[in-house]
Protein backbone atom coordinates (compact mmCIF):
# COMPACT_ATOMS: atom_id res chain seq x y z
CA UNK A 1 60.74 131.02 147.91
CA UNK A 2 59.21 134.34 146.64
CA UNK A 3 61.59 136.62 148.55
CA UNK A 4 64.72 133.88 147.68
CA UNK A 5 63.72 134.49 143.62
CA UNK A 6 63.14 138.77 144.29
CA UNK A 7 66.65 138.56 146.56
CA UNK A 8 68.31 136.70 143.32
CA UNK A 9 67.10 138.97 140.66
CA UNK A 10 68.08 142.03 142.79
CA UNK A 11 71.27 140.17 142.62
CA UNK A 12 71.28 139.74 138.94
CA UNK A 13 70.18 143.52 137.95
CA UNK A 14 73.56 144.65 139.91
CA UNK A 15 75.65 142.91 138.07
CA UNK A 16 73.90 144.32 134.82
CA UNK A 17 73.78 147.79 136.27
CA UNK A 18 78.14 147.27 136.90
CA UNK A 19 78.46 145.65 133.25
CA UNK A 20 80.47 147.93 130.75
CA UNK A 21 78.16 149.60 127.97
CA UNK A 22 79.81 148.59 125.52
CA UNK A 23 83.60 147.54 123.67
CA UNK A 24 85.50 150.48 122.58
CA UNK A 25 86.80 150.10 119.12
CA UNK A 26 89.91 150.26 118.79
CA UNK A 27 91.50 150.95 114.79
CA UNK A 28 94.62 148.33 114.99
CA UNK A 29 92.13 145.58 116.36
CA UNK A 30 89.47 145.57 114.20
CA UNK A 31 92.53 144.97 111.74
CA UNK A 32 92.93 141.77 113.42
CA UNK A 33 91.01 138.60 111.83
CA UNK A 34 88.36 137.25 114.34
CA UNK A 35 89.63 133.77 113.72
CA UNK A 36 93.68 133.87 112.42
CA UNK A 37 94.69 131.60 109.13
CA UNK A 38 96.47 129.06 109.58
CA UNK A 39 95.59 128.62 113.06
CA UNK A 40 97.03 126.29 115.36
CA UNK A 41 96.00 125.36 119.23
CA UNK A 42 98.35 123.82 120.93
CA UNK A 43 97.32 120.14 122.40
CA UNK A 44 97.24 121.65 126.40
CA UNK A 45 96.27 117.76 127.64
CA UNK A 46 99.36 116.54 125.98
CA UNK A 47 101.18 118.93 127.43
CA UNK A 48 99.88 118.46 131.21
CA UNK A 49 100.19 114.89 130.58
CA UNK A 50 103.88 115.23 129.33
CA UNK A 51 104.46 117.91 132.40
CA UNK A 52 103.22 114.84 134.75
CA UNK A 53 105.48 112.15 133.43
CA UNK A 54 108.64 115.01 133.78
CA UNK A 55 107.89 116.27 137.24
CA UNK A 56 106.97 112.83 138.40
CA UNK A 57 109.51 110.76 137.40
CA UNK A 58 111.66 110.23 139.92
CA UNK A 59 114.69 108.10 137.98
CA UNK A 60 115.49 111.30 135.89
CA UNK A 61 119.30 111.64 134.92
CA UNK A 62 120.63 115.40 134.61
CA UNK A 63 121.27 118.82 135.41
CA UNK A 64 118.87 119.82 138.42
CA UNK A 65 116.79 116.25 137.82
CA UNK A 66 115.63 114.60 138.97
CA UNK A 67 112.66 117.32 140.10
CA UNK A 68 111.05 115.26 142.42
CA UNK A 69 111.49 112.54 145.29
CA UNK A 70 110.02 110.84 148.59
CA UNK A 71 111.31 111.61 152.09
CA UNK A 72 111.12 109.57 155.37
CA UNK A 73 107.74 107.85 156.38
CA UNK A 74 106.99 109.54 159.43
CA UNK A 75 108.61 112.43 158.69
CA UNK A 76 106.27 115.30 159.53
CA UNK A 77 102.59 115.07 160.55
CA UNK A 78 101.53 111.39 159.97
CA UNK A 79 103.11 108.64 161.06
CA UNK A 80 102.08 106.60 158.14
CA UNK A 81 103.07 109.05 155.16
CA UNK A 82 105.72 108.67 153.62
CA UNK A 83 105.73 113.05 152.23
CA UNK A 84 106.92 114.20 148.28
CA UNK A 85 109.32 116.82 147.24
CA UNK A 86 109.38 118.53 144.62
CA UNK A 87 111.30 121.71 143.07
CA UNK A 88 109.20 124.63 142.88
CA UNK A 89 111.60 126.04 139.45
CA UNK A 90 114.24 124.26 137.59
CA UNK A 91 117.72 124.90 139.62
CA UNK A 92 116.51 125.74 142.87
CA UNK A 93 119.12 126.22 145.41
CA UNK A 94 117.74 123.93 147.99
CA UNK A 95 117.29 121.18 144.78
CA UNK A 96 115.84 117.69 145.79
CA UNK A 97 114.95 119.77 149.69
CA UNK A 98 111.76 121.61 148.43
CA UNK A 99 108.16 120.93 149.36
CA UNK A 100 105.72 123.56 148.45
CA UNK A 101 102.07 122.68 148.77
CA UNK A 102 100.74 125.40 145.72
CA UNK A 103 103.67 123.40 143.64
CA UNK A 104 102.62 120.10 144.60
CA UNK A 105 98.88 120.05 144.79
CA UNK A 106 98.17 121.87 141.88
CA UNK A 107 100.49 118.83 139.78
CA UNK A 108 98.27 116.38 141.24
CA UNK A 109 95.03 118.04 140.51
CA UNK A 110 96.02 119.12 137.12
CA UNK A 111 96.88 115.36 136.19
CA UNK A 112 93.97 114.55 137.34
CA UNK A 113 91.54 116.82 135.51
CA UNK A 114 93.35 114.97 132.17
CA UNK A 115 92.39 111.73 133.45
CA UNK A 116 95.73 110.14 135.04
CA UNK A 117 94.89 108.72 138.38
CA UNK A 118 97.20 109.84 140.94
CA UNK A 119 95.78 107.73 143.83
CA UNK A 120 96.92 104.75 142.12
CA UNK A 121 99.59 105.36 139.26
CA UNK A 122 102.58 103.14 138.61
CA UNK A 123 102.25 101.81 142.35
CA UNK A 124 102.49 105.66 143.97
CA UNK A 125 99.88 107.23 145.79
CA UNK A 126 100.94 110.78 144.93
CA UNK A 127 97.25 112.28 146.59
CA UNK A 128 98.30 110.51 149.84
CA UNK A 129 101.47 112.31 150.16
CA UNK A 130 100.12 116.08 149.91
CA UNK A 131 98.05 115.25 153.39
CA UNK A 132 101.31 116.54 155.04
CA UNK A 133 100.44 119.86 154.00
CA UNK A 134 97.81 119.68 157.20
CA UNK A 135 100.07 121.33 159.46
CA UNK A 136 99.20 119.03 162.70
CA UNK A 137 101.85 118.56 164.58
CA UNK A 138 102.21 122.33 165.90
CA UNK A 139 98.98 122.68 166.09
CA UNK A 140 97.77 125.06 163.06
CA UNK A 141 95.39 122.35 161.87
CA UNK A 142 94.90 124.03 158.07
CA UNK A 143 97.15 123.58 154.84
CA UNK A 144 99.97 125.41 154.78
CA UNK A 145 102.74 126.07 151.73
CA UNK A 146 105.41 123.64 153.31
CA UNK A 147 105.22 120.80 155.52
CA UNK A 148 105.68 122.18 159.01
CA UNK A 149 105.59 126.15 159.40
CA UNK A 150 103.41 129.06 160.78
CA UNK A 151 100.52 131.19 159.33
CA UNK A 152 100.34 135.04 159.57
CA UNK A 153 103.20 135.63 156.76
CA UNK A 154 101.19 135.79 153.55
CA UNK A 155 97.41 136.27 153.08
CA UNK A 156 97.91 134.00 149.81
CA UNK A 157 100.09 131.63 150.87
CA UNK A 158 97.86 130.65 154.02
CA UNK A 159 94.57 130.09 151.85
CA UNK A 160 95.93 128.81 148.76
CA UNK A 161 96.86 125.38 149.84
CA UNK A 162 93.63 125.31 151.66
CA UNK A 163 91.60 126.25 148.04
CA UNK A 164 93.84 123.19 146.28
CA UNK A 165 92.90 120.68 149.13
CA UNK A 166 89.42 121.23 148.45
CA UNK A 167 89.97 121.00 144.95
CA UNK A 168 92.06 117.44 145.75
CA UNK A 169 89.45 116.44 147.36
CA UNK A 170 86.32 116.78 145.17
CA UNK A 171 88.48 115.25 142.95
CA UNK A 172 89.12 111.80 145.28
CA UNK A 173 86.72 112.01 148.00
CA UNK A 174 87.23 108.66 149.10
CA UNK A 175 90.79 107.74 148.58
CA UNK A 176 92.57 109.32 152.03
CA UNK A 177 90.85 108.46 155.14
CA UNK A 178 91.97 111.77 156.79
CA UNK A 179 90.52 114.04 154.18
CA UNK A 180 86.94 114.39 155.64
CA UNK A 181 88.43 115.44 158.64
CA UNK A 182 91.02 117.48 157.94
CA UNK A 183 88.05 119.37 155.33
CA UNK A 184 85.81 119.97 158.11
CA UNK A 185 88.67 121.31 160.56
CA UNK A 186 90.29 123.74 157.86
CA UNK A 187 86.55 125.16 157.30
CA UNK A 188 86.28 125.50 161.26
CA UNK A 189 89.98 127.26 161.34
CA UNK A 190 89.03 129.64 158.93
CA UNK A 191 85.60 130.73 160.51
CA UNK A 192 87.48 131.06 163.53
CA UNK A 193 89.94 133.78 161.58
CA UNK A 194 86.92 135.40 159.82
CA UNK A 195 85.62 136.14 163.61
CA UNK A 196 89.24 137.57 164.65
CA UNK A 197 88.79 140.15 161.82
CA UNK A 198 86.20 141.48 163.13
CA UNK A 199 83.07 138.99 161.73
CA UNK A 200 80.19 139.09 163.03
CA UNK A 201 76.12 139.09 162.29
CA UNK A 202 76.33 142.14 162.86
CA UNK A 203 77.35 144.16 159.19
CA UNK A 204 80.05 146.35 158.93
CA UNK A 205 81.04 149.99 158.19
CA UNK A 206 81.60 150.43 154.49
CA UNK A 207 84.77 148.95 153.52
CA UNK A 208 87.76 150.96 152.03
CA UNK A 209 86.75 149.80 148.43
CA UNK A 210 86.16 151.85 145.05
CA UNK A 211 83.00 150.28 144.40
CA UNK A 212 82.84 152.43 141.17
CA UNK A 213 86.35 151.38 139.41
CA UNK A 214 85.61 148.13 141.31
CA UNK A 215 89.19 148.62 142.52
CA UNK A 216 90.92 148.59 146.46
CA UNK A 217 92.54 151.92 147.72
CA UNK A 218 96.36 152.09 148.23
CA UNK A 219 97.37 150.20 151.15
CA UNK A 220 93.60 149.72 152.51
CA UNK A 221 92.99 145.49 152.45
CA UNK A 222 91.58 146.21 155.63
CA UNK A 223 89.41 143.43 157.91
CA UNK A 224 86.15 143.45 155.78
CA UNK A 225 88.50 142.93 152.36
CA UNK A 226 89.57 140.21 154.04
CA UNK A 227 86.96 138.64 154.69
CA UNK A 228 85.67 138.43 151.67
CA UNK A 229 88.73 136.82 150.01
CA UNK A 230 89.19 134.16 152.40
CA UNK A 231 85.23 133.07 151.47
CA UNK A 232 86.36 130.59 149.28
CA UNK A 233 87.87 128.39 152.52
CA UNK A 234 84.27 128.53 154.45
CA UNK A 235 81.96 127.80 151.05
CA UNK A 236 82.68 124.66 150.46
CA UNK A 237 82.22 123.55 154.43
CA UNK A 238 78.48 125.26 153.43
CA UNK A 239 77.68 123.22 150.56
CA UNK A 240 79.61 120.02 150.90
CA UNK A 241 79.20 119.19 154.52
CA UNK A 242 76.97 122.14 155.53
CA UNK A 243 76.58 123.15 159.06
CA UNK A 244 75.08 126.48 160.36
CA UNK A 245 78.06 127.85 161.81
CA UNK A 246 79.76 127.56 158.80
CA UNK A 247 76.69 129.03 156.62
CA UNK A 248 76.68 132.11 159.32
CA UNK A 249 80.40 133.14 158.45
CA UNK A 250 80.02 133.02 154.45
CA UNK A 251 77.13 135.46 155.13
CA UNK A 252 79.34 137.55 157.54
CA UNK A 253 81.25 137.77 155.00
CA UNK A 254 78.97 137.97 151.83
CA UNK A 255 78.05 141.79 153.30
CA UNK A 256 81.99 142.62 152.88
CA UNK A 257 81.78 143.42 149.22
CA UNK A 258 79.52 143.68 146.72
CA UNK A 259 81.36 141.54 144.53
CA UNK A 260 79.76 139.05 147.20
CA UNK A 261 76.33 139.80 145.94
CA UNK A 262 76.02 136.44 143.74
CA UNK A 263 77.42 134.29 146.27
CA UNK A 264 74.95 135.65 149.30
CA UNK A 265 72.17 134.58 146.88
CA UNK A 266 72.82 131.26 146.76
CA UNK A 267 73.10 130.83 150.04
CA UNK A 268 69.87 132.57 150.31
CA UNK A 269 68.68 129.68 147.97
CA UNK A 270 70.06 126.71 149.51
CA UNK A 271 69.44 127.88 153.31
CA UNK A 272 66.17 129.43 152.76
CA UNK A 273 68.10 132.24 155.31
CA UNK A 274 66.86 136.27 154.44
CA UNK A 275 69.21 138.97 155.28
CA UNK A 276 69.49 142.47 153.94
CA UNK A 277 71.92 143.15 150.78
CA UNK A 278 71.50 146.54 150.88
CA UNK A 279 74.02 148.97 152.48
């Protein structure tokens, strides 16, 4: 416990060490009020809640509308889902034909953080639906953006469906029988591409990172970079439903940066495992 609390404050005195000194002043913004007169916020829960009822109406009359509809039960990867589409922008070309899961989920989960059920609203299980997005059929077995395709074309789009499932899924971790599941197998899929760049227990040379300006150099996202970003997919496996092999690749990949620093101490906490920060 000792070496967990010493291995946590080394931790924190980075971060300090990194912190700016202090704000520069600048003339025309200390001209600015700290709080503006009249001031007026806008109402952002009324607005998500009026974005829901647009998106997710599916009776709309109108130009490009409606934005959303069902498809064919069966259609893709379960034989009991019936999927959603939904334009990503208003007057798409492919209108009424578009399915993209960082459209889709993020609708559902930003209902939901306002309060609107979306397992169970107006006789539509919208959370259902996004399952799809578990591309099973040919065999990639992790979200993807659409509804049957292939990883390796964008770093982004391959983990950022896989960041909003997890999300979904705190949010309803009962409602979908296939969500524990398809959680534990995206976590496993993931670990598997952390060890294809290069992961190992074993740390790595110094990645192609300006630790000073805290900034990548031109053209260098390079394995260990990598790594790192795709953390995210493997932490929850760790914490949620933890397993070793899955606490073993968030530390391969907590030495990749030292923007990892904070989230190598917790695991430190919660695994009681020691390993060496320091490069």
């Amino acid at each position: 416990m000792k070496k967990a609390l010493l291995h946590l404050i080394l931790v924190l005195s980075l971060f300090k060490l990194q912190a700016q000194s202090g704000q520069l002043s600048i003339n025309r913004i200390e001209q600015m009020p700290d709080l503006p007169f009249p001031l007026e916020l806008r109402d952002w829960k009324a607005v998500a809640a009026a974005y829901d009822n647009y998106v997710f109406d599916m009776d709309k009359t109108g130009q490009y509308l409606p934005l959303s509809r069902t498809g064919s039960q069966g259609q893709f990867n379960y034989p009991d889902n019936i999927p959603l589409f939904m334009d990503s922008y208003v007057g798409a070309a492919a209108h009424a034909n578009q399915a993209e899961a960082i459209n889709i989920i993020p609708a559902i989960v930003g209902a939901s953080l306002i309060g609107i059920d979306k397992s169970n609203q107006n006789g539509q299980n919208w959370v259902e639906k996004t399952k799809d997005f578990f591309n099973l059929k040919n065999g990639q077995n992790v979200y993807l953006n659409n509804y049957f395709t292939s990883s390796g074309n964008d770093w982004w789009y391959d983990l950022m469906p896989n960041l909003y499932f997890f999300q979904l899924r705190s949010l309803y971790p009962t409602a979908i029988p296939e969500f524990d599941s398809q959680f534990l197998t995206v976590a496993d899929r993931w670990l598997w591409a952390v060890r294809q760049l290069g992961g190992s227990t074993t740390p790595w040379q110094i990645p192609d990172m300006n630790y000073r300006a805290l900034n990548w150099l031109p053209d260098s996202l390079l394995p260990p970079e990598c790594l790192s970003l795709n953390r995210p997919a493997l932490l929850p496996g760790c914490f949620i439903l933890p397993s070793w092999k899955q606490v073993s690749g968030n530390i391969w990949k907590a030495h990749s940066l030292l923007l990892t620093f904070w989230p190598a101490g917790r695991l430190t906490l919660r695994t009681n495992f020691s390993f060496r920060t320091a490069r």
